[in-house]
C-alpha atoms as a PDB file:
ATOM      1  CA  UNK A   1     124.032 102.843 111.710  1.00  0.00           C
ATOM      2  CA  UNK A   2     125.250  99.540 110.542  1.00  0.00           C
ATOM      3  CA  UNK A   3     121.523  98.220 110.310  1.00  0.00           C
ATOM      4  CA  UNK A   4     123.086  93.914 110.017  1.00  0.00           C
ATOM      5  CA  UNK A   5     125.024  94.210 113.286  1.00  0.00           C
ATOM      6  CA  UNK A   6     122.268  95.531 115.044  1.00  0.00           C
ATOM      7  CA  UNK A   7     119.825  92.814 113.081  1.00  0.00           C
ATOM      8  CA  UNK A   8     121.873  89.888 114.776  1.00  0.00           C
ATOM      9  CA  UNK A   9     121.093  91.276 118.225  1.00  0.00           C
ATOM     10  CA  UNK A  10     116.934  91.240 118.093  1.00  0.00           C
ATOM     11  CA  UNK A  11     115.431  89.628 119.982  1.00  0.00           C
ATOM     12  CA  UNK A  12     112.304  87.441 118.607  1.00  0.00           C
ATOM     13  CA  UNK A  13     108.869  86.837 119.739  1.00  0.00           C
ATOM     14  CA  UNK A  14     108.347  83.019 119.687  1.00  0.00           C
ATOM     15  CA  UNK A  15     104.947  81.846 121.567  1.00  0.00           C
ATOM     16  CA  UNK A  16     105.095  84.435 124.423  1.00  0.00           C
ATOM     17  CA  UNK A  17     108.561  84.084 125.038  1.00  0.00           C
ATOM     18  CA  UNK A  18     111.503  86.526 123.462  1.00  0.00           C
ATOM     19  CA  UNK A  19     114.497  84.922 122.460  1.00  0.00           C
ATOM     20  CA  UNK A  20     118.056  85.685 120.973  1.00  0.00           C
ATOM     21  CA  UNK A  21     118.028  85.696 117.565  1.00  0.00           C
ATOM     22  CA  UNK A  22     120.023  82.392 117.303  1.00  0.00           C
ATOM     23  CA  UNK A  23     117.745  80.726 119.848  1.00  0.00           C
ATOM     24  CA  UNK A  24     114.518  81.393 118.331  1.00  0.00           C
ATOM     25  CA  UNK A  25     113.307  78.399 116.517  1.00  0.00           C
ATOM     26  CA  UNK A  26     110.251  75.935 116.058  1.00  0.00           C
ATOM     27  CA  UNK A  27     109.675  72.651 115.522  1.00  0.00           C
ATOM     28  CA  UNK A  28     110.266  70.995 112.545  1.00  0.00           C
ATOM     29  CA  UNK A  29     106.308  69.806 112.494  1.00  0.00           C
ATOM     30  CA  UNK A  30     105.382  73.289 111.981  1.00  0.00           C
ATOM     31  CA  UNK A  31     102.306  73.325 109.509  1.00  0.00           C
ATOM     32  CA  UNK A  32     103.910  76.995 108.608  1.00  0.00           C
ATOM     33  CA  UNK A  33     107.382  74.581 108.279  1.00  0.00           C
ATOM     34  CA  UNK A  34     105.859  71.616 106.689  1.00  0.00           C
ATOM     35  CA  UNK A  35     102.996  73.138 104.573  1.00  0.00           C
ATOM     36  CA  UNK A  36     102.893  76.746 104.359  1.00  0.00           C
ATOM     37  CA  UNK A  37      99.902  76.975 106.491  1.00  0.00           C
ATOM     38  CA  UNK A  38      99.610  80.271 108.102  1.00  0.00           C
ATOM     39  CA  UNK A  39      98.973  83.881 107.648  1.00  0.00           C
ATOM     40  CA  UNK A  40     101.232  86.968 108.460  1.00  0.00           C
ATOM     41  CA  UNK A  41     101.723  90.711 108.434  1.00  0.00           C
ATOM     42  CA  UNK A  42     104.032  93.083 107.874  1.00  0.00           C
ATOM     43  CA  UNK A  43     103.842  96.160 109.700  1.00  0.00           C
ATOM     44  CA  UNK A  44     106.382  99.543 109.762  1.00  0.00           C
ATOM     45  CA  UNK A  45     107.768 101.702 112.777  1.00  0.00           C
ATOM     46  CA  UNK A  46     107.811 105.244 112.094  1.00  0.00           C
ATOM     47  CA  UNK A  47     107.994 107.745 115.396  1.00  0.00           C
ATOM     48  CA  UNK A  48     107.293 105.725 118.364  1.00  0.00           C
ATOM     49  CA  UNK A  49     103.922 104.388 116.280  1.00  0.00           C
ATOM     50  CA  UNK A  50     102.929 101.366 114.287  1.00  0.00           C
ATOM     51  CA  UNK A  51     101.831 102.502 110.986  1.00  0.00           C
ATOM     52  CA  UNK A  52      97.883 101.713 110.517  1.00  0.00           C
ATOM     53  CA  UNK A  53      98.138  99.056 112.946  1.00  0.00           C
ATOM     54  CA  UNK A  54      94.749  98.246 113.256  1.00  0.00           C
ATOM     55  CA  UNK A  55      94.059  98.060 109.550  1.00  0.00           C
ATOM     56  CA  UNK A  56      97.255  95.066 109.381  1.00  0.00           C
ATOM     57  CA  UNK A  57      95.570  93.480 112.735  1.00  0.00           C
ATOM     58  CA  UNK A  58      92.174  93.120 111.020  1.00  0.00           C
ATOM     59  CA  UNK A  59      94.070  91.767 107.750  1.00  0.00           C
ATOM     60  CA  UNK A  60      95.816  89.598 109.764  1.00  0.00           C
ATOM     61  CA  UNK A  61      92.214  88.110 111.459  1.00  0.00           C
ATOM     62  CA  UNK A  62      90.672  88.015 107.867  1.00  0.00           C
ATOM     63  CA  UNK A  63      93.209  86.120 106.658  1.00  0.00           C
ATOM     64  CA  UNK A  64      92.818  83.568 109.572  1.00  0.00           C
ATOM     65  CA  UNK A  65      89.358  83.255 109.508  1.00  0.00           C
ATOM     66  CA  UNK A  66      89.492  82.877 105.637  1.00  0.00           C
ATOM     67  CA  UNK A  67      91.504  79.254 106.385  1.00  0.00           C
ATOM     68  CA  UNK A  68      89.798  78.044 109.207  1.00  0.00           C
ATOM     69  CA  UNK A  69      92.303  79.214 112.143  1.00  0.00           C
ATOM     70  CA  UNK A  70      90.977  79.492 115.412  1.00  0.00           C
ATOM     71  CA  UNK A  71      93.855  82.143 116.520  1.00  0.00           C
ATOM     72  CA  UNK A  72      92.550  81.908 120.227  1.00  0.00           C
ATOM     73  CA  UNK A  73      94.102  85.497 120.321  1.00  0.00           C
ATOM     74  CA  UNK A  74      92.175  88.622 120.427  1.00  0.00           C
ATOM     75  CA  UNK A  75      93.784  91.598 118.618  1.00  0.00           C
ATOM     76  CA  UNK A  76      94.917  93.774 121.698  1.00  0.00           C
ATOM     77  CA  UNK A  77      96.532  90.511 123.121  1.00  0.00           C
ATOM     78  CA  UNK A  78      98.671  90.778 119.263  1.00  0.00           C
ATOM     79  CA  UNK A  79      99.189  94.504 120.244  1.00  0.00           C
ATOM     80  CA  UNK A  80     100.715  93.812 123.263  1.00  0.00           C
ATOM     81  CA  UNK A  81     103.046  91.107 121.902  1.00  0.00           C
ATOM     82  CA  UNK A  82     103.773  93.315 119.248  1.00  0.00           C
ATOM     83  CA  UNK A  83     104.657  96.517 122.052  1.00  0.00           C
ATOM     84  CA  UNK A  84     106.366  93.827 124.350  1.00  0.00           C
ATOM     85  CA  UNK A  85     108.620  92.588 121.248  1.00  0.00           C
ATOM     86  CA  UNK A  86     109.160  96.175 120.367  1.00  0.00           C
ATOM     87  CA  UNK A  87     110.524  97.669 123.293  1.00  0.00           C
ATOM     88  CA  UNK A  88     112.625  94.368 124.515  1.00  0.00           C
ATOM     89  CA  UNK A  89     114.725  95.467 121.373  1.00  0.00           C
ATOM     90  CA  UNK A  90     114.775  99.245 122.293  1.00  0.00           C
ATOM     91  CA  UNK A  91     113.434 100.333 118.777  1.00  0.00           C
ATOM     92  CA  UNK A  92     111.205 103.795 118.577  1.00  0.00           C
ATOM     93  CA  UNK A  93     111.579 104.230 114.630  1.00  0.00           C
ATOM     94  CA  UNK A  94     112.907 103.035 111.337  1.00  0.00           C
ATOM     95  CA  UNK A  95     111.870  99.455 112.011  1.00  0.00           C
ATOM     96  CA  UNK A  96     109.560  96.551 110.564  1.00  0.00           C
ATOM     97  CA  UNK A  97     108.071  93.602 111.957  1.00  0.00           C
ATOM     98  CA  UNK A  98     106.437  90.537 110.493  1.00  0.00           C
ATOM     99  CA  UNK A  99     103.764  88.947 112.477  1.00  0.00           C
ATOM    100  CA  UNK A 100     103.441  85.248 111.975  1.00  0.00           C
ATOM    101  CA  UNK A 101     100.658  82.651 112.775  1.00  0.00           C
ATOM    102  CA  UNK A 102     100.458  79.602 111.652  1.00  0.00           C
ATOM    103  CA  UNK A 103      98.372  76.323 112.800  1.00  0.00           C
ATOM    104  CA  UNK A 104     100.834  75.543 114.655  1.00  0.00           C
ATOM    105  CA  UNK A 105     102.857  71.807 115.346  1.00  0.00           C
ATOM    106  CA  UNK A 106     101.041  68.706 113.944  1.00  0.00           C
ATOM    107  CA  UNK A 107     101.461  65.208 115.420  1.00  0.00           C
ATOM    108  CA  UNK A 108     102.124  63.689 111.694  1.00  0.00           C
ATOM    109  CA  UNK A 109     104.171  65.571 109.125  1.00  0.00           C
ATOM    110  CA  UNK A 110     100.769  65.223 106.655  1.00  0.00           C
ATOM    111  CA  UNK A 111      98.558  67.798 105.272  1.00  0.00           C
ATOM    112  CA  UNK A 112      95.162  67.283 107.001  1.00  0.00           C
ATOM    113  CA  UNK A 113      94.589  70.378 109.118  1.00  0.00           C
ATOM    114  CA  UNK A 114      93.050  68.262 112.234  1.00  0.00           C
ATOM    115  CA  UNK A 115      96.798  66.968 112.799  1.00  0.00           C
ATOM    116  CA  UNK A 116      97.444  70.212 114.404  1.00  0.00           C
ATOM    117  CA  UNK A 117      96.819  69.637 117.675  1.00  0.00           C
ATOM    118  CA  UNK A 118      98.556  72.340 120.026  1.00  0.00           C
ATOM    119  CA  UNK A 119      97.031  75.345 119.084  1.00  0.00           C
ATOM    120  CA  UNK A 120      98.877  78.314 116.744  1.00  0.00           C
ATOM    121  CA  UNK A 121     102.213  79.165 116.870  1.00  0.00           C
ATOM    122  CA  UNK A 122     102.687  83.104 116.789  1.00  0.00           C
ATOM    123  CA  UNK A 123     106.044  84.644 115.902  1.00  0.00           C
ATOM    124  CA  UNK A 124     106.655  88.060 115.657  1.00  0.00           C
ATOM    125  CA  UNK A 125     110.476  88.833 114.265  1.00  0.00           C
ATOM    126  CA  UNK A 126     111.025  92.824 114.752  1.00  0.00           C
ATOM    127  CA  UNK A 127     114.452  94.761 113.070  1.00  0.00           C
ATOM    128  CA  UNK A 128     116.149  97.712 112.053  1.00  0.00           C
ATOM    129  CA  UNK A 129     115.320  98.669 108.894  1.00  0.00           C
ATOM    130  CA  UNK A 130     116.662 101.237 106.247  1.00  0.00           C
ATOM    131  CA  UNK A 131     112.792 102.542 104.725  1.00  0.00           C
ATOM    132  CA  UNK A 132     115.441 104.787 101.887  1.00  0.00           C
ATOM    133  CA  UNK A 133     117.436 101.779 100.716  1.00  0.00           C
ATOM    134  CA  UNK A 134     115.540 101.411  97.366  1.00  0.00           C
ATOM    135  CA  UNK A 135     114.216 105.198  97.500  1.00  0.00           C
ATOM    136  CA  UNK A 136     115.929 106.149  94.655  1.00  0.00           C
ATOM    137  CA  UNK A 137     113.776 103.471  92.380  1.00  0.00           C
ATOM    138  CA  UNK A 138     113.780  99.322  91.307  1.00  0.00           C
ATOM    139  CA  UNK A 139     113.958  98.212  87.970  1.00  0.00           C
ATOM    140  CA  UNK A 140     111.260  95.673  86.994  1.00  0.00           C
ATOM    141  CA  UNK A 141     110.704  92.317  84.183  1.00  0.00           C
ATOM    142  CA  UNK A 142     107.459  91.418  83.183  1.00  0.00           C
ATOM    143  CA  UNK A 143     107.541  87.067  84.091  1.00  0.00           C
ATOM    144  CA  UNK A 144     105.732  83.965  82.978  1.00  0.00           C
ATOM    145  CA  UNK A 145     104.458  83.793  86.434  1.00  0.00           C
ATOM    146  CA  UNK A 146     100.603  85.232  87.079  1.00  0.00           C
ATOM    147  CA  UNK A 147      98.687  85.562  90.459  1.00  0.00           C
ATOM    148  CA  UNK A 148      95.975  82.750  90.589  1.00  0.00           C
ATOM    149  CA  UNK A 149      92.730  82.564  90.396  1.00  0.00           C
ATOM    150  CA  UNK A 150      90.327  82.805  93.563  1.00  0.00           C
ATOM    151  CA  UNK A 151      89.726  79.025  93.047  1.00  0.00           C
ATOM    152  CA  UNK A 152      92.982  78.025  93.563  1.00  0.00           C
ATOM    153  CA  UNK A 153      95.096  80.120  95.938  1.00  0.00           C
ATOM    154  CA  UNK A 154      92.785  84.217  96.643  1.00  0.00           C
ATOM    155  CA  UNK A 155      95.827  86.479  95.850  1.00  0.00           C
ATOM    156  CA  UNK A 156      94.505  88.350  98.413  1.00  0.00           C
ATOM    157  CA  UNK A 157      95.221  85.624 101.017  1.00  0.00           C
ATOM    158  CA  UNK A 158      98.540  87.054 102.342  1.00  0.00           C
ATOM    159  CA  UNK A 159      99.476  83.090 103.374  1.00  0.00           C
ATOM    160  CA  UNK A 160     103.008  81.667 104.066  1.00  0.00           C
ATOM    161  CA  UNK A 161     102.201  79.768 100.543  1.00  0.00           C
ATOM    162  CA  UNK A 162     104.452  82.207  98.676  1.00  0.00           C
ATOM    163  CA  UNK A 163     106.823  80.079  96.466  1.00  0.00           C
ATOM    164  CA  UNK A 164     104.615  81.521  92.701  1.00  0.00           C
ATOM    165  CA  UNK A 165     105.978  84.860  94.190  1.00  0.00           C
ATOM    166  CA  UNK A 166     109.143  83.387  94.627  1.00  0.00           C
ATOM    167  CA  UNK A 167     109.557  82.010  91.462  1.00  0.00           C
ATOM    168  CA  UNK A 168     108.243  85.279  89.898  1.00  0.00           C
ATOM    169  CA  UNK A 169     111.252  86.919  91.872  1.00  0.00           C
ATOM    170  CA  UNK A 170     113.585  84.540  90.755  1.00  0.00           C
ATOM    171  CA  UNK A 171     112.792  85.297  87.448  1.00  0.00           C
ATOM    172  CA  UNK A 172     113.364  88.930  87.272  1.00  0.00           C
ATOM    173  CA  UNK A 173     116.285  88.201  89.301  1.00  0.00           C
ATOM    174  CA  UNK A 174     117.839  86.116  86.650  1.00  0.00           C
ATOM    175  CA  UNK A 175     116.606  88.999  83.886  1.00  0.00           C
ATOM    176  CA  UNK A 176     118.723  91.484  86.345  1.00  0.00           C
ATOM    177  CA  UNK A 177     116.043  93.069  87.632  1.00  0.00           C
ATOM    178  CA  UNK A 178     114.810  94.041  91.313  1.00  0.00           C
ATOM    179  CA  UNK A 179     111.260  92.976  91.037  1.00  0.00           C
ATOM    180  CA  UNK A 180     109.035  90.842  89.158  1.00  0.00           C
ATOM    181  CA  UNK A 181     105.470  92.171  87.252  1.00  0.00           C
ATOM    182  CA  UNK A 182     103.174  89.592  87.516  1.00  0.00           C
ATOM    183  CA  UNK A 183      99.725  89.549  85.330  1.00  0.00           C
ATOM    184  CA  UNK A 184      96.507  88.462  85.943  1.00  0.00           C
ATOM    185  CA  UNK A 185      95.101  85.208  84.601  1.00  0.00           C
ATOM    186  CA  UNK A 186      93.990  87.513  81.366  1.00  0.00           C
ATOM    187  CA  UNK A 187      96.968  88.727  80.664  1.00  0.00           C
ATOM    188  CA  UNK A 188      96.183  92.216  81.740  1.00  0.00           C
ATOM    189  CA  UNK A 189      98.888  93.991  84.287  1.00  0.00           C
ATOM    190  CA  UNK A 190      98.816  93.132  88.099  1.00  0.00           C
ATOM    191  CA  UNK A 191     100.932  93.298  90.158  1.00  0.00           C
ATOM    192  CA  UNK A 192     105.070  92.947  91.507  1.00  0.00           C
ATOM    193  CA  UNK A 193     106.114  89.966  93.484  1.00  0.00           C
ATOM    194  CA  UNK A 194     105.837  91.594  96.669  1.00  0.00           C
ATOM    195  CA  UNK A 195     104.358  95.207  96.140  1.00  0.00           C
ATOM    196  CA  UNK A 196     101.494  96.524  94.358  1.00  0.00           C
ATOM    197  CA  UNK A 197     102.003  98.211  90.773  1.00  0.00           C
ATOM    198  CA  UNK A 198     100.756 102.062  89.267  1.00  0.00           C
ATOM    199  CA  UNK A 199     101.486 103.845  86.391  1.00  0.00           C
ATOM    200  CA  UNK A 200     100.766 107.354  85.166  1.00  0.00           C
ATOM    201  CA  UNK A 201      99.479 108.253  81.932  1.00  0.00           C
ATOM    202  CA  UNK A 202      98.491 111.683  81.157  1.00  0.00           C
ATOM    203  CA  UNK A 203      97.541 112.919  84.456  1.00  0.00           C
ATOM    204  CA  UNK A 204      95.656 110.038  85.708  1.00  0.00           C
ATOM    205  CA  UNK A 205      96.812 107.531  87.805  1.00  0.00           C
ATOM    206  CA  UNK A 206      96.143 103.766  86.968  1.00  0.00           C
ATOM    207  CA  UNK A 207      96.116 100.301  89.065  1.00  0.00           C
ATOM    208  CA  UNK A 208      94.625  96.549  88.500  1.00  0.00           C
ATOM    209  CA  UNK A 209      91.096  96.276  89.389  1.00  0.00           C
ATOM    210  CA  UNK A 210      92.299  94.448  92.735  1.00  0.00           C
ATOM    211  CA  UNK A 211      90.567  91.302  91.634  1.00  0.00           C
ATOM    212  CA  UNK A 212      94.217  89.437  91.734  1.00  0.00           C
ATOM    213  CA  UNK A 213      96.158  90.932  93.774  1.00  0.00           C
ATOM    214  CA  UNK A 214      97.087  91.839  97.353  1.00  0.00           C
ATOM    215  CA  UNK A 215      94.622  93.559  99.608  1.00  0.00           C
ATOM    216  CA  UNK A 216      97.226  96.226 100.232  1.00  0.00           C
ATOM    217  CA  UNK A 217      97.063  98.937 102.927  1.00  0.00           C
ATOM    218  CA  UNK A 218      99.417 101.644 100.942  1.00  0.00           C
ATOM    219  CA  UNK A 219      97.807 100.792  97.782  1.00  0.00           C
ATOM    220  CA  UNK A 220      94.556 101.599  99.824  1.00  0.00           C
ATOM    221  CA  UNK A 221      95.525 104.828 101.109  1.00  0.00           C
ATOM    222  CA  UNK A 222      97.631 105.810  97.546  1.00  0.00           C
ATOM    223  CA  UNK A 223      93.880 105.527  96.036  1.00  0.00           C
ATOM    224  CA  UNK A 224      92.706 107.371  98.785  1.00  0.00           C
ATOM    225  CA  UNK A 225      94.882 110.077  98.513  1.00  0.00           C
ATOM    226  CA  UNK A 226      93.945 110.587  94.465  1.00  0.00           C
ATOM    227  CA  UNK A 227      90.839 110.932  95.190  1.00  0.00           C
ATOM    228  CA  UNK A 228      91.007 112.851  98.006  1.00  0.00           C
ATOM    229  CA  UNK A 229      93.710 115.381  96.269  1.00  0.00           C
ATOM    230  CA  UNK A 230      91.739 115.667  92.847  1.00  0.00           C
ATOM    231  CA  UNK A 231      93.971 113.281  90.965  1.00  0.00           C
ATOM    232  CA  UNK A 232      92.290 111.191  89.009  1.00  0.00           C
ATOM    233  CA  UNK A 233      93.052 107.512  89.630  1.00  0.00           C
ATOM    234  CA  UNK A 234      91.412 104.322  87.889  1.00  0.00           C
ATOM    235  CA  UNK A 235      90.855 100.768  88.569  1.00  0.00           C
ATOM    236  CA  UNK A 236      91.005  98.919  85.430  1.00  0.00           C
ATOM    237  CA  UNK A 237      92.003  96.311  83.274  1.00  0.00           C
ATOM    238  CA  UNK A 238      95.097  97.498  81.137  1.00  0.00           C
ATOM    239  CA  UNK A 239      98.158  95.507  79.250  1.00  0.00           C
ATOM    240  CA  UNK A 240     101.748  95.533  78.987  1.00  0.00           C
ATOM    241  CA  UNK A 241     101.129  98.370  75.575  1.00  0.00           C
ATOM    242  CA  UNK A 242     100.008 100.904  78.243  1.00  0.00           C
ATOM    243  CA  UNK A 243     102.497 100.286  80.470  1.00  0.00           C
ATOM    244  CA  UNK A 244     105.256 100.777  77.943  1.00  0.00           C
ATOM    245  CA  UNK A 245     103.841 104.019  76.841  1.00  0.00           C
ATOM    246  CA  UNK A 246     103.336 105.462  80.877  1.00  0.00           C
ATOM    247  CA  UNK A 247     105.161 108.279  81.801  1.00  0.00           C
ATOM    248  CA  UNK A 248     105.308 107.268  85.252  1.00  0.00           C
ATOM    249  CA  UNK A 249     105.247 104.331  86.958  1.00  0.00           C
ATOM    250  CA  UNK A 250     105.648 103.138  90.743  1.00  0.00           C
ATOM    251  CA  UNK A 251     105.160 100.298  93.312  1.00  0.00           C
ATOM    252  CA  UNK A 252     103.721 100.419  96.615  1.00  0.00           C
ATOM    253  CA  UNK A 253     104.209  98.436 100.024  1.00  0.00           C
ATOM    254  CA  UNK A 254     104.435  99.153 103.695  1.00  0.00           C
ATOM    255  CA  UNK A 255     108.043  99.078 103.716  1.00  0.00           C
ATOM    256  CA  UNK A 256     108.751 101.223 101.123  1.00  0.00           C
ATOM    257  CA  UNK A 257     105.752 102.946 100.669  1.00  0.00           C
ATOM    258  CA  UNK A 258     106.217 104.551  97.684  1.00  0.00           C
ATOM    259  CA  UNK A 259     109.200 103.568  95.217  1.00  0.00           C
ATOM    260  CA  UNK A 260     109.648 104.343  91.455  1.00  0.00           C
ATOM    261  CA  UNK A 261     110.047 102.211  88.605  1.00  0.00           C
ATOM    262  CA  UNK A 262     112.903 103.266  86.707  1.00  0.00           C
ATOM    263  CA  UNK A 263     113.011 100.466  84.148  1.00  0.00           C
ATOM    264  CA  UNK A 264     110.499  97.406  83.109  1.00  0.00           C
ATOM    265  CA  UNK A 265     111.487  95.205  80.555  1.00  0.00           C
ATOM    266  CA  UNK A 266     114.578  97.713  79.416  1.00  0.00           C
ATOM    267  CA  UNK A 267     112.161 100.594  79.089  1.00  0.00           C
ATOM    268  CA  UNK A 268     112.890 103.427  81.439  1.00  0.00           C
ATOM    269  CA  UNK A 269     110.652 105.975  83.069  1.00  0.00           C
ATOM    270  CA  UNK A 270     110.356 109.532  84.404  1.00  0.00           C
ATOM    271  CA  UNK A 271     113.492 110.779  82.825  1.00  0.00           C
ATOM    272  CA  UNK A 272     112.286 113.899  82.686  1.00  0.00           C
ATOM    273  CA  UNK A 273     110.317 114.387  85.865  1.00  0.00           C
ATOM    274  CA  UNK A 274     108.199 111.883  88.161  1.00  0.00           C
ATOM    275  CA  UNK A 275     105.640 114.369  88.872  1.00  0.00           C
ATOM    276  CA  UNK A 276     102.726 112.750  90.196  1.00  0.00           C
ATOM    277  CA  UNK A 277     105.084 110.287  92.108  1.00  0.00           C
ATOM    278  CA  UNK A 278     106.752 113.127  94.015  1.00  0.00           C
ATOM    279  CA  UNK A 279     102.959 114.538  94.839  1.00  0.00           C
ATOM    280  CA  UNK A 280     102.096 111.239  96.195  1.00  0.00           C
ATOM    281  CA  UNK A 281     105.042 110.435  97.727  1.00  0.00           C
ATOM    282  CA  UNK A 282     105.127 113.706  99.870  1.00  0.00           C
ATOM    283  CA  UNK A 283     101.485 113.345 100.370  1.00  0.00           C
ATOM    284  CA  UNK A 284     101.509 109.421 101.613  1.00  0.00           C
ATOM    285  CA  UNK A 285     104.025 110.976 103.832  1.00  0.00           C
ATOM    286  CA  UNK A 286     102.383 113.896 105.597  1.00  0.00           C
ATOM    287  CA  UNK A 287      99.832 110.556 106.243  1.00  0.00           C
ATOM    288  CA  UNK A 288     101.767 108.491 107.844  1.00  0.00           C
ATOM    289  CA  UNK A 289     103.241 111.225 110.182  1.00  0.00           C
ATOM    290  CA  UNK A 290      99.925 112.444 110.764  1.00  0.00           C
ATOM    291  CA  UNK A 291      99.472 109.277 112.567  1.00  0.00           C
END
C-alpha cells in the first residue's frame, strides 16, 4: 500500500464541509493561523473503531474549556464529524486523525481573544497511516529545551502553541536523532517532543511524575497495565544518571503506542533483550483490540 498516494486523495473535514485535500484551507485570520490559539487531538483507527475515543473527546473539551473556548459543539456532534470524515475516505483501519479547533477567524490580525468573532473553526484531517513504521525503535538526544512551567504555557495543554516542541525536535534532529528528551524545569527527565518517556531498571518500570508533561492516554493505560499485571511501575523524579544506567527504555503515543529507545545520547539499550517492553507491548495490544 503506497500510504503518500493514497494521503493526497483524503478528503478533509473543514467546518462541516469535506473537501479535496488541495481545496481544504482557512483563512489567513485564523487565531490557530495567526496565534496558535486552539486545541487538538490525535486519535488512531484500529478495526472499524476509534481507539479510546471518548477519553481524546473529553481531552479535547478540557483543553477548550482550560482557554476560554466556547466550542458550541457537543461531543457526539465531534463523533459524528469524526464518522462522517471517516467513511467519506473509505478507511476501516490503520488510520489517524487529528481533530482541530481553534477560536476561529478574527476581524484584526491581533492577539486579544474578543477579535474572534465567528465562532470556532473545526478541522478534522483523517489518513492512511503505517502504525509499524518506527516499530523497530527511535533513537533519542537529551536538548536544551524543557517543558514549562504551569505559569507559563500547562504542558498538559495539548494547544496548537507547539514551536518549544519544535525546537526540541529540531535539535535532536540536528544531533541525528529521531526524537528529542526534554526535562523538566529541575532538570529531572520528562518527556520526548511528541511522546511520553519510560525506562526500566531492575524490574520496575519508571515515568516523570506527570507534573510537566502531556496528559497522555497510552501513558495512562501503560501505567494501568503495570499495575494491573503486577509490574511495578513508579512516578518519580529521576535524572539523566538513571537513564543512562536503564536497561530498557521506551516512548509512548497514540500513534505508535509503544516504541523502543534504542539509543539516547549515543548510549544504546536492550541489546540483550527488551523484556518488559515486549510484555507491555503485547499487553497494550490485547487492549486496544479488546476495544
Amino acid at each position: 500500500m503506497d500510504i503518500a498516494n493514497l494521503n493526497q486523495n483524503i478528503l478533509i473535514y473543514v467546518n462541516g464541509e469535506l473537501l479535496p485535500r488541495s481545496e481544504a484551507v482557512i483563512s489567513v485570520y485564523d487565531s490557530g493561523f495567526l496565534m496558535g490559539d486552539g486545541v487538538w487531538e490525535g486519535i488512531r483507527l484500529i478495526q472499524d473503531k476509534w481507539i479510546f475515543l471518548d477519553e481524546h473527546i473529553d481531552r479535547l473539551f478540557e483543553g477548550a474549556r482550560a482557554i476560554d473556548l466556547d466550542l458550541d459543539l457537543s461531543a457526539e456532534q465531534i463523533t459524528n464529524a469524526i464518522l462522517e470524515t471517516q467513511h467519506a475516505n473509505n478507511m476501516s483501519d490503520q488510520a489517524h486523525a487529528r481533530v482541530m479547533l481553534t477560536r476561529g477567524v478574527k476581524v484584526k490580525p491581533f492577539q486579544q481573544p474578543a477579535l474572534s468573532t465567528s465562532g470556532p473553526t473545526f478541522v478534522i484531517i483523517m489518513e492512511h497511516s503505517d502504525p509499524h513504521a518506527k516499530a523497530q525503535g527511535v533513537t533519542m538526544a537529551t536538548v536544551p529545551q524543557i517543558r514549562g512551567m504551569p505559569m507559563s504555557q500547562d504542558p498538559k495543554l495539548n494547544s496548537h502553541s507547539k514551536l518549544n516542541c519544535i525546537l526540541a525536535c529540531i535539535q535532536a534532529n540536528k544531533m541525528g536523532a529521531d526524537e528529542a528528551l526534554m526535562l523538566d524545569p529541575h532538570g529531572f527527565v520528562n518527556t520526548t517532543n511528541s511522546c511520553n518517556f519510560f525506562i526500566v531498571k531492575n524490574g520496575e518500570v519508571w515515568t516523570s511524575t506527570g507534573d510537566y508533561c502531556m496528559n497522555g492516554i497510552t501513558r495512562k493505560k501503560i501505567i494501568m497495565l503495570c499495575k494491573n499485571n503486577g509490574i511495578p511501575v513508579l512516578e518519580k523524579n529521576f535524572s539523566l544518571v538513571d537513564v543512562y544506567s536503564a536497561d530498557e527504555v521506551f516512548i509512548t503515543g497514540t500513534l505508535g503506542s509503544l516504541v523502543p529507545v534504542l539509543e539516547l545520547d549515543k548510549r544504546t539499550f536492550g541489546t540483550e533483550n527488551n523484556k518488559i517492553t515486549q510484555t507491555l507491548q503485547s499487553l497494550y495490544n490485547d487492549l486496544i483490540h479488546s476495544q
